[in-house]
PDB file of N, CA and C in Angstrom:
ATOM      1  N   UNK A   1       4.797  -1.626 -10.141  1.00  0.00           N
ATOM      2  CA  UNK A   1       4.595  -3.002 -10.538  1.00  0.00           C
ATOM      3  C   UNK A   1       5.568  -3.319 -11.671  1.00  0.00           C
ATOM      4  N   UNK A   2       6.004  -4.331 -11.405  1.00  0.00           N
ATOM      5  CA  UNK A   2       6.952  -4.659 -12.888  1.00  0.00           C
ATOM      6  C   UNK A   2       6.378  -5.326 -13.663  1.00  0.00           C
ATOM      7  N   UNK A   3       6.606  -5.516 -15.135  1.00  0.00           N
ATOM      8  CA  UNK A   3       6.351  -6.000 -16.202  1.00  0.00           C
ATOM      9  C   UNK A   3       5.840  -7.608 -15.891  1.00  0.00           C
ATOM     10  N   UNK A   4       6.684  -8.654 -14.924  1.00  0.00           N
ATOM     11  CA  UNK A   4       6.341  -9.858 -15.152  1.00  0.00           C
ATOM     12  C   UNK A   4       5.193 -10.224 -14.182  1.00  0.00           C
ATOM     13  N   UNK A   5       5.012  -9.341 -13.283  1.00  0.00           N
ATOM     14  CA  UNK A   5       3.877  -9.242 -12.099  1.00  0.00           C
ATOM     15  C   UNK A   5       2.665  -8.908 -12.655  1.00  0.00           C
ATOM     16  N   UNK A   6       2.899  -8.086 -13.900  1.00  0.00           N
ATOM     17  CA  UNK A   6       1.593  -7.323 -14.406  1.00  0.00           C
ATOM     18  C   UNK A   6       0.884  -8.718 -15.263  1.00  0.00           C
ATOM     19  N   UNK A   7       2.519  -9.320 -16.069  1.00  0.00           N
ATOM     20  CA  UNK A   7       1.498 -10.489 -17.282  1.00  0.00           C
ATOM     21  C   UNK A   7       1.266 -11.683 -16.430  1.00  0.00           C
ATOM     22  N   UNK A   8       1.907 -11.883 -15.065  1.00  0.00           N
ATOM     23  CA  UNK A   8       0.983 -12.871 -14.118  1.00  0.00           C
ATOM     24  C   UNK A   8      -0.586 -12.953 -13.818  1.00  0.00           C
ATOM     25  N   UNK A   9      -0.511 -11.622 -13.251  1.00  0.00           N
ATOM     26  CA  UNK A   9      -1.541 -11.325 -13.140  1.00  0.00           C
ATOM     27  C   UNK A   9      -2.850 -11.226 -13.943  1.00  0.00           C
ATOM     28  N   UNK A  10      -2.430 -10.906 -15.188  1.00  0.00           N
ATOM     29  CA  UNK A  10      -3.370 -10.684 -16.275  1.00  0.00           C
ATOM     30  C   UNK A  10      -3.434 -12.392 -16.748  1.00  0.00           C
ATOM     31  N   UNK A  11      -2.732 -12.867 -16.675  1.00  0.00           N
ATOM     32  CA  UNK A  11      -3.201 -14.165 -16.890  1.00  0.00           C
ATOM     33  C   UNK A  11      -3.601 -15.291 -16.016  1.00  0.00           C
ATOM     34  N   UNK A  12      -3.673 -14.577 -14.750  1.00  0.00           N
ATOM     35  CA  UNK A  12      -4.109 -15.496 -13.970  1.00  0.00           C
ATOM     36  C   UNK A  12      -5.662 -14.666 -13.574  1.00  0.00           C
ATOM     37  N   UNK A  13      -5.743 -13.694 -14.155  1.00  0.00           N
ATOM     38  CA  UNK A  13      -7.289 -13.006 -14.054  1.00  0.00           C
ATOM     39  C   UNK A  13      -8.115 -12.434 -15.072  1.00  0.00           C
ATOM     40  N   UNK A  14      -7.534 -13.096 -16.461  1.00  0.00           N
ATOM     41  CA  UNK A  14      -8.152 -12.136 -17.254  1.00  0.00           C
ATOM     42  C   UNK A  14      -9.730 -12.941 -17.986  1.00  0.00           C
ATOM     43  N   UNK A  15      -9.714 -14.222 -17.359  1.00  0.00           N
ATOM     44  CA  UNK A  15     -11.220 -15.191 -17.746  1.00  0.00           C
ATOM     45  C   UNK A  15     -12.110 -14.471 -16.767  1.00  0.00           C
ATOM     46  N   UNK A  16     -11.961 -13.986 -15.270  1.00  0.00           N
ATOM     47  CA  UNK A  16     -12.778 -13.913 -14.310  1.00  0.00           C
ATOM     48  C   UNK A  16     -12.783 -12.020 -14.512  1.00  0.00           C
ATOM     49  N   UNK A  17     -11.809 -11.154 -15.277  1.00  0.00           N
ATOM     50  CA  UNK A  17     -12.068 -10.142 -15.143  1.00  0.00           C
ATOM     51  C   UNK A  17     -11.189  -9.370 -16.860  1.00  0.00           C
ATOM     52  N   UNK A  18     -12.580  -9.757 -17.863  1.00  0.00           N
ATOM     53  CA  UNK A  18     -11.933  -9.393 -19.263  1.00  0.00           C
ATOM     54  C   UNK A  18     -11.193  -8.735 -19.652  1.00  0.00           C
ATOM     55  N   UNK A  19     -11.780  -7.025 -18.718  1.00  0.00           N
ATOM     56  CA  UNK A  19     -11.492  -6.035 -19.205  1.00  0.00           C
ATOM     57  C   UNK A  19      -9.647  -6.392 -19.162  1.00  0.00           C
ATOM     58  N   UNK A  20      -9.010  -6.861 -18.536  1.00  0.00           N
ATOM     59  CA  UNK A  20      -7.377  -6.754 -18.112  1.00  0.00           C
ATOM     60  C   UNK A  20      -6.846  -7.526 -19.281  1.00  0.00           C
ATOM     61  N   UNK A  21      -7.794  -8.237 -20.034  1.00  0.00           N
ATOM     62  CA  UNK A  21      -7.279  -9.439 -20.635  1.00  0.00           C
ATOM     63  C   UNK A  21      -6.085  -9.633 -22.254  1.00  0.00           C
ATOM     64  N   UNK A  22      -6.529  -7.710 -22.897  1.00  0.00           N
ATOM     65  CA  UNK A  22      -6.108  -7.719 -23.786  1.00  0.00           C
ATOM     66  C   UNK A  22      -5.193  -6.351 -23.402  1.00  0.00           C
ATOM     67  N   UNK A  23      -4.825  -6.195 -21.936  1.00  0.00           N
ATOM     68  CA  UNK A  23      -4.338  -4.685 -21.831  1.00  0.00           C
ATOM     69  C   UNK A  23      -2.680  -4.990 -22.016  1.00  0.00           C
ATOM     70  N   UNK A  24      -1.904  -3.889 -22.098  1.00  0.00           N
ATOM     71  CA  UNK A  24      -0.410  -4.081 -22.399  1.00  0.00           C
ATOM     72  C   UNK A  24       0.132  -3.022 -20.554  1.00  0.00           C
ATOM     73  N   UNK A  25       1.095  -3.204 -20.213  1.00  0.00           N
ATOM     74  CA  UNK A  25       2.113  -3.019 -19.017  1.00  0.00           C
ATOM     75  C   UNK A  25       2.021  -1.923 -19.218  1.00  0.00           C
ATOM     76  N   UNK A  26       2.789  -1.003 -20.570  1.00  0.00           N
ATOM     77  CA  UNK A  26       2.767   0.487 -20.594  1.00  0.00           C
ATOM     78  C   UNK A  26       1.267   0.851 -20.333  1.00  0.00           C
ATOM     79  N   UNK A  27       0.349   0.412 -20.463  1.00  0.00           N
ATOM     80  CA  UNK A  27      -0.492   1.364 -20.367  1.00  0.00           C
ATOM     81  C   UNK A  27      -0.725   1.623 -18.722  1.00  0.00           C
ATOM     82  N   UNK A  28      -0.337   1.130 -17.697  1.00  0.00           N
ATOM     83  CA  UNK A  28      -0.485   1.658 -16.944  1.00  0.00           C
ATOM     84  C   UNK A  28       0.129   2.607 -15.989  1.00  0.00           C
ATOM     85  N   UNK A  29       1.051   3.022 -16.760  1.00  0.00           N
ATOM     86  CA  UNK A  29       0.998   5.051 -16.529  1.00  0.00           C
ATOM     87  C   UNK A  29       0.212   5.744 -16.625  1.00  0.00           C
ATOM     88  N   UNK A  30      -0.493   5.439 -17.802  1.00  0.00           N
ATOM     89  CA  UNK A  30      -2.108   6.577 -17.937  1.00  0.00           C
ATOM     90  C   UNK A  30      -3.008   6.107 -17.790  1.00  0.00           C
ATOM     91  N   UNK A  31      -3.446   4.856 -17.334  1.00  0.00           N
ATOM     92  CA  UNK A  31      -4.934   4.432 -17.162  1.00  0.00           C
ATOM     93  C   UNK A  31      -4.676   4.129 -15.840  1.00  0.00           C
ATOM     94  N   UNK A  32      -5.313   5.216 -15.138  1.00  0.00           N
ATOM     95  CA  UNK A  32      -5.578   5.175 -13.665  1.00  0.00           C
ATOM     96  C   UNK A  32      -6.268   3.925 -13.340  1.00  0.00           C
ATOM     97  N   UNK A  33      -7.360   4.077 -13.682  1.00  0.00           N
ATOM     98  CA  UNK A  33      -8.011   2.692 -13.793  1.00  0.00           C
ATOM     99  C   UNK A  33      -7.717   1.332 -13.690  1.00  0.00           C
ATOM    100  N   UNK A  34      -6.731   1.353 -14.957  1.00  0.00           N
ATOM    101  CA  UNK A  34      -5.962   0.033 -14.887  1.00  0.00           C
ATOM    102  C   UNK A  34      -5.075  -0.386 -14.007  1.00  0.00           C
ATOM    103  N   UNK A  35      -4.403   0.393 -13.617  1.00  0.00           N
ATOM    104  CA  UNK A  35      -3.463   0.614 -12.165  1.00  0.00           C
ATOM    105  C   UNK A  35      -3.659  -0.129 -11.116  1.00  0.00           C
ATOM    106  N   UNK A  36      -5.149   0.660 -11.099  1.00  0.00           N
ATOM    107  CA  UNK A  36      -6.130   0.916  -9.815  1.00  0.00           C
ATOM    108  C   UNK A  36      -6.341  -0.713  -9.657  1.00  0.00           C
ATOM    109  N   UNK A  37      -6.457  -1.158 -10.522  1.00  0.00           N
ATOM    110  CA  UNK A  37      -7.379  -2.967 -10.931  1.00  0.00           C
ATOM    111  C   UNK A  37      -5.821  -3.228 -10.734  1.00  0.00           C
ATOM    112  N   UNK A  38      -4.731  -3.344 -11.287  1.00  0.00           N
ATOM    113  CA  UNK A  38      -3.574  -4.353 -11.281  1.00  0.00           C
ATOM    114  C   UNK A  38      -3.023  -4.066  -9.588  1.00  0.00           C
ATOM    115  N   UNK A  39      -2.961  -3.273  -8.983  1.00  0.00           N
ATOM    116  CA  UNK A  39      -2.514  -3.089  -7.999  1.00  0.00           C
ATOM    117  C   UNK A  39      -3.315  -3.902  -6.902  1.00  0.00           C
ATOM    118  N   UNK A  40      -4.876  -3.662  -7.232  1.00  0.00           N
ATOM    119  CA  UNK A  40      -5.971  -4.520  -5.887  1.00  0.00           C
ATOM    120  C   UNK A  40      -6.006  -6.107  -6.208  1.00  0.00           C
ATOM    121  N   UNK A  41      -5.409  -6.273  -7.748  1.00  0.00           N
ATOM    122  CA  UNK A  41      -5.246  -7.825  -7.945  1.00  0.00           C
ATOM    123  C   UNK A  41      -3.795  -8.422  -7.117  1.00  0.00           C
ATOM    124  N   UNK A  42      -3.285  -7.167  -6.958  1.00  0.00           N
ATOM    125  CA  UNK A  42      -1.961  -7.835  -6.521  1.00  0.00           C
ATOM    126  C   UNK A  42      -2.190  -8.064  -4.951  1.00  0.00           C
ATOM    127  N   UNK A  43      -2.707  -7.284  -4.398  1.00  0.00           N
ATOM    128  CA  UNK A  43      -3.172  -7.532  -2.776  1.00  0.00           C
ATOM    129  C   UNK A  43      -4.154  -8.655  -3.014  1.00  0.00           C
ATOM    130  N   UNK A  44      -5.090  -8.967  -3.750  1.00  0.00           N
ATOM    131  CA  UNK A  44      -6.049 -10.096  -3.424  1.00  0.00           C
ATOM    132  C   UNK A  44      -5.584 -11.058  -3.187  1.00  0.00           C
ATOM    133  N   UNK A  45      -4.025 -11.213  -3.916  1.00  0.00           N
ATOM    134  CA  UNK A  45      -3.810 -12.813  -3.552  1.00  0.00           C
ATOM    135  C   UNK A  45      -2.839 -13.194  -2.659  1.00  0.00           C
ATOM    136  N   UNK A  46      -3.160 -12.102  -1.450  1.00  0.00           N
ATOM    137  CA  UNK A  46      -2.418 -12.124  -0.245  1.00  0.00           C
ATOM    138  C   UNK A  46      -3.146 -12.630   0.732  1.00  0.00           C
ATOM    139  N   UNK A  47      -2.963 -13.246   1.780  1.00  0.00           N
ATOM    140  CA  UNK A  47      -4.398 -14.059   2.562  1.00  0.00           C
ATOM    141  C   UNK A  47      -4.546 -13.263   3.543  1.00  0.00           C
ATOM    142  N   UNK A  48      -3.969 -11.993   3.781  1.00  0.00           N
ATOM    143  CA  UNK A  48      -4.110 -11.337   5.035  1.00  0.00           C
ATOM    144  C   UNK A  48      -4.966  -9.808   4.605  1.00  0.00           C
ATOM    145  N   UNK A  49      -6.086  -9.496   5.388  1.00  0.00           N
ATOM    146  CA  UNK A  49      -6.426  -8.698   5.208  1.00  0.00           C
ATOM    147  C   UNK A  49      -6.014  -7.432   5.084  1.00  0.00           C
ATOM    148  N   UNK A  50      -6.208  -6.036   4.555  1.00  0.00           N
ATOM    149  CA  UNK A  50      -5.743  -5.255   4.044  1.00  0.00           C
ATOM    150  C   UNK A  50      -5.730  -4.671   5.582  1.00  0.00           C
ATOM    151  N   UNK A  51      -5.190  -3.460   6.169  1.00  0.00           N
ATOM    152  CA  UNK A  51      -5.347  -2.526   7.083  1.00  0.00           C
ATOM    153  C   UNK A  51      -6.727  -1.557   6.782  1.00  0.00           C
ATOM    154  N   UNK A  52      -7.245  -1.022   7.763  1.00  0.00           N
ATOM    155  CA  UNK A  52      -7.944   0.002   7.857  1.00  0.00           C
ATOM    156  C   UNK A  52      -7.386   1.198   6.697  1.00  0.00           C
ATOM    157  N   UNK A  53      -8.487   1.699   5.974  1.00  0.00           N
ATOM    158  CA  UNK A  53      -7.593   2.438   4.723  1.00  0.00           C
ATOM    159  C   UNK A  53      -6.941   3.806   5.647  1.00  0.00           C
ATOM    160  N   UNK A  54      -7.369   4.047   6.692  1.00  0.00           N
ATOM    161  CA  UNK A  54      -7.269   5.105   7.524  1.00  0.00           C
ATOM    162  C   UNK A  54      -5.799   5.036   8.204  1.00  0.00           C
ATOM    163  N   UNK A  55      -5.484   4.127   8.717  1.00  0.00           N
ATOM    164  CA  UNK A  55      -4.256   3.560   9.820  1.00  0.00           C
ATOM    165  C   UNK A  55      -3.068   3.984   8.440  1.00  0.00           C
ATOM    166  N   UNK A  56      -2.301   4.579   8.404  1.00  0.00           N
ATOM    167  CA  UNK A  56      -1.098   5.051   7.044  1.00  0.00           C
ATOM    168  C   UNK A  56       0.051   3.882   7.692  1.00  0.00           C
ATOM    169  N   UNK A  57       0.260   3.709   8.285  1.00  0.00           N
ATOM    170  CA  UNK A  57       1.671   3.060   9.174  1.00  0.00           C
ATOM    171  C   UNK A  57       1.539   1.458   8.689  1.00  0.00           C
ATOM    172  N   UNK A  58       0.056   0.665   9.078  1.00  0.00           N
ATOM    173  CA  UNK A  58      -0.101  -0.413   8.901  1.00  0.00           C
ATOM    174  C   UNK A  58      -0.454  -0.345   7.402  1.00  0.00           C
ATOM    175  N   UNK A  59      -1.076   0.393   6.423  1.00  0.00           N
ATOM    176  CA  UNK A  59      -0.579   0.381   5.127  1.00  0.00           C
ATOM    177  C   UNK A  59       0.397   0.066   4.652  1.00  0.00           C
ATOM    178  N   UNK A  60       1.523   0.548   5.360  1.00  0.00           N
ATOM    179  CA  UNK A  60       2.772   1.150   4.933  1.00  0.00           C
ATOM    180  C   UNK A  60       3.962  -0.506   5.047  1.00  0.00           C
ATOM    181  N   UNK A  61       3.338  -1.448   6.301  1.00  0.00           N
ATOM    182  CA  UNK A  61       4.157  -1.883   6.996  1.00  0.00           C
ATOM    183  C   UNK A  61       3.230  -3.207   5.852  1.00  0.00           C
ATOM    184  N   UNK A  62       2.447  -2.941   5.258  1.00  0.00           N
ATOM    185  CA  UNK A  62       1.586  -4.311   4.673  1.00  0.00           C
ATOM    186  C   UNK A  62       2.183  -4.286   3.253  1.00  0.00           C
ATOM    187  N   UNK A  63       1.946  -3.123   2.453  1.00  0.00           N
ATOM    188  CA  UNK A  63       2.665  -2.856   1.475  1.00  0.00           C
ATOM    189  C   UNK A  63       4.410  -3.646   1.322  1.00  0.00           C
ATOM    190  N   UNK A  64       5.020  -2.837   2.587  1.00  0.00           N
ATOM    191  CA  UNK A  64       6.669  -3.709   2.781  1.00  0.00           C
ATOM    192  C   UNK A  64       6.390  -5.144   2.814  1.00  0.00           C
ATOM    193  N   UNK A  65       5.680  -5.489   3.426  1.00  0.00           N
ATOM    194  CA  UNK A  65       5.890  -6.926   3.649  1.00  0.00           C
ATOM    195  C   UNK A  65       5.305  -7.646   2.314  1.00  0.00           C
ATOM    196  N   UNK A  66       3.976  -7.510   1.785  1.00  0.00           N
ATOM    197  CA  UNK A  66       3.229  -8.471   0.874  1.00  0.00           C
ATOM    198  C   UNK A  66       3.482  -8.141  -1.007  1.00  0.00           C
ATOM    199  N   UNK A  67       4.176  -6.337  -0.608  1.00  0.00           N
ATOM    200  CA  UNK A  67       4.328  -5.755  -2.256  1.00  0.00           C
ATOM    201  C   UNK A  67       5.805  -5.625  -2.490  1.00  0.00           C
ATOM    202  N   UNK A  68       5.977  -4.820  -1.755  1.00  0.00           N
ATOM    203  CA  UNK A  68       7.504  -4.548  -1.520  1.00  0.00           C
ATOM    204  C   UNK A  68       8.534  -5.372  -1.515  1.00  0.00           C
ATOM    205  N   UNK A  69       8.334  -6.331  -0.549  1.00  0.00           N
ATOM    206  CA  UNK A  69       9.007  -7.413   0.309  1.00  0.00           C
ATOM    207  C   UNK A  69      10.330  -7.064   1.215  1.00  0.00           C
ATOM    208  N   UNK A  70      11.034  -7.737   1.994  1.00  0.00           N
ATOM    209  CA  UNK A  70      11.714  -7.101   2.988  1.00  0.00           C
ATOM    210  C   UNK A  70      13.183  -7.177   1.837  1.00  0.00           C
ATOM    211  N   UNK A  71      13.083  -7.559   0.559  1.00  0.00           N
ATOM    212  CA  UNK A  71      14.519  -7.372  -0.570  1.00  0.00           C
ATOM    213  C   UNK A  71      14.275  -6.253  -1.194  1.00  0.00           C
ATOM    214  N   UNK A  72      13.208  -5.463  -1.201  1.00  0.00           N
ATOM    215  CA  UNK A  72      13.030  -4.392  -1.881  1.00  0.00           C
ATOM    216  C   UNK A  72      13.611  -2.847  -1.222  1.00  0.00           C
ATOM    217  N   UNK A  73      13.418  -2.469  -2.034  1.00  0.00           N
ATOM    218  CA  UNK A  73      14.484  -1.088  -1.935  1.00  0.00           C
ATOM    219  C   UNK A  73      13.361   0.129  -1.191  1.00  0.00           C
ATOM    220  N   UNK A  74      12.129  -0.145  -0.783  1.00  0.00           N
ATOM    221  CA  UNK A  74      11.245   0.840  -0.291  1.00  0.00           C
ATOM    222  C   UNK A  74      11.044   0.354   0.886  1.00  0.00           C
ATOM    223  N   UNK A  75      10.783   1.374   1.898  1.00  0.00           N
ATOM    224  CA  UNK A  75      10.914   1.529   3.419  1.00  0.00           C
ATOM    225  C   UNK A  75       9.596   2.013   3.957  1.00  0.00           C
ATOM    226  N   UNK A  76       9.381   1.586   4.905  1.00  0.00           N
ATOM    227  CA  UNK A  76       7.772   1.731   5.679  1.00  0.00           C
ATOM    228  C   UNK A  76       7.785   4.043   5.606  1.00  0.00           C
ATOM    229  N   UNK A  77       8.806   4.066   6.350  1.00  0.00           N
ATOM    230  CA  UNK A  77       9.361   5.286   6.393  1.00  0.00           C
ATOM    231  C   UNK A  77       8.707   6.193   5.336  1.00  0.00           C
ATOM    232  N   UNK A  78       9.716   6.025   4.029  1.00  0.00           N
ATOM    233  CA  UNK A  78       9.266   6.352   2.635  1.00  0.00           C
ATOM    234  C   UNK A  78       7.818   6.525   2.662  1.00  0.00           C
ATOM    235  N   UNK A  79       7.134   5.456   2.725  1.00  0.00           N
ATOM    236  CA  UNK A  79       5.661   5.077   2.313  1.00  0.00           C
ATOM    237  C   UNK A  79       4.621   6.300   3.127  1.00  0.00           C
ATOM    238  N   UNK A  80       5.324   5.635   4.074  1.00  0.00           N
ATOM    239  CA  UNK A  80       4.435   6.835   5.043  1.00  0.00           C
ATOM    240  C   UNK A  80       4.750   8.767   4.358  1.00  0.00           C
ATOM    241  N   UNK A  81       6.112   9.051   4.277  1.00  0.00           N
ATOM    242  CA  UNK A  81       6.258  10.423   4.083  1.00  0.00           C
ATOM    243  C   UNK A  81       5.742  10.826   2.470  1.00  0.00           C
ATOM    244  N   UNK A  82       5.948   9.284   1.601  1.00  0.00           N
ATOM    245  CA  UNK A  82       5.125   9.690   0.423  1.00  0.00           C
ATOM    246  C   UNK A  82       3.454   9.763   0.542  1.00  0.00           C
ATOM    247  N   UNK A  83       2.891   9.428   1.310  1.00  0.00           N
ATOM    248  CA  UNK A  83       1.408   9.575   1.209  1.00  0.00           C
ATOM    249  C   UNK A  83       1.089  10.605   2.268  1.00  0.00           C
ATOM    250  N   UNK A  84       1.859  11.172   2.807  1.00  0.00           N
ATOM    251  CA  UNK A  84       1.588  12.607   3.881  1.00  0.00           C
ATOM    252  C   UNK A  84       1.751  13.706   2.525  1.00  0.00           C
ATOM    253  N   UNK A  85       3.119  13.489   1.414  1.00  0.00           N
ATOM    254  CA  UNK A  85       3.412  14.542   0.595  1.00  0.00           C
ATOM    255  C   UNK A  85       2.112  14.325  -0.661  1.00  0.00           C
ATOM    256  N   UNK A  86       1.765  13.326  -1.262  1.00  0.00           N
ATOM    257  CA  UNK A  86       1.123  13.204  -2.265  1.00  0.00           C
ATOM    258  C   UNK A  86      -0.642  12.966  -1.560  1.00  0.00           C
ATOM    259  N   UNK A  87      -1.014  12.359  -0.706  1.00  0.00           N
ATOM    260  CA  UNK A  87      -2.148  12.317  -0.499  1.00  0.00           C
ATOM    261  C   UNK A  87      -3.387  13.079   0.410  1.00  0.00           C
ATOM    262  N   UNK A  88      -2.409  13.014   1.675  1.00  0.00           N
ATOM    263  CA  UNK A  88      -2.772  14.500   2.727  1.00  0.00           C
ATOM    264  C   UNK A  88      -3.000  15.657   2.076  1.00  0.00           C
TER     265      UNK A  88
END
């Protein structure tokens, strides 16, 4: 997530969800947590439902399209072989 996505977000959610409200960008390297919350805020305000958490491919291909975008430098490919190496 980059820096200006994170203070969007936090300000477009931090009345309906406090805890985000006084947090800073660095901290989310170490607060899993916080991550965890800035990352599912960033899918919420996509109108298309998420994939089956199970299906890795349509993750992969939702991520490119709604996080990623088709200007970004990460590949369905990637996505997939990083969550076979880090999550499998």
């Amino acid at each position: 997530m980059e820096p200006g996505t994170f203070r969007w977000l936090r300000g477009r959610y931090k009345k309906k969800y406090p805890l985000i409200a006084d947090r800073l960008f660095a901290e989310i390297e170490w607060d899993l947590r916080l991550s965890i919350i800035m990352a599912r805020l960033r899918y919420r305000i996509v109108p298309v439902v998420l994939p089956d958490a199970d299906d890795v491919v349509a993750l992969a291909r939702y991520w490119k399209q709604f996080f990623n975008t088709i200007h970004g430098a990460g590949t369905v490919e990637e996505f997939v072989a990083n969550y076979k190496k880090y999550v499998e």
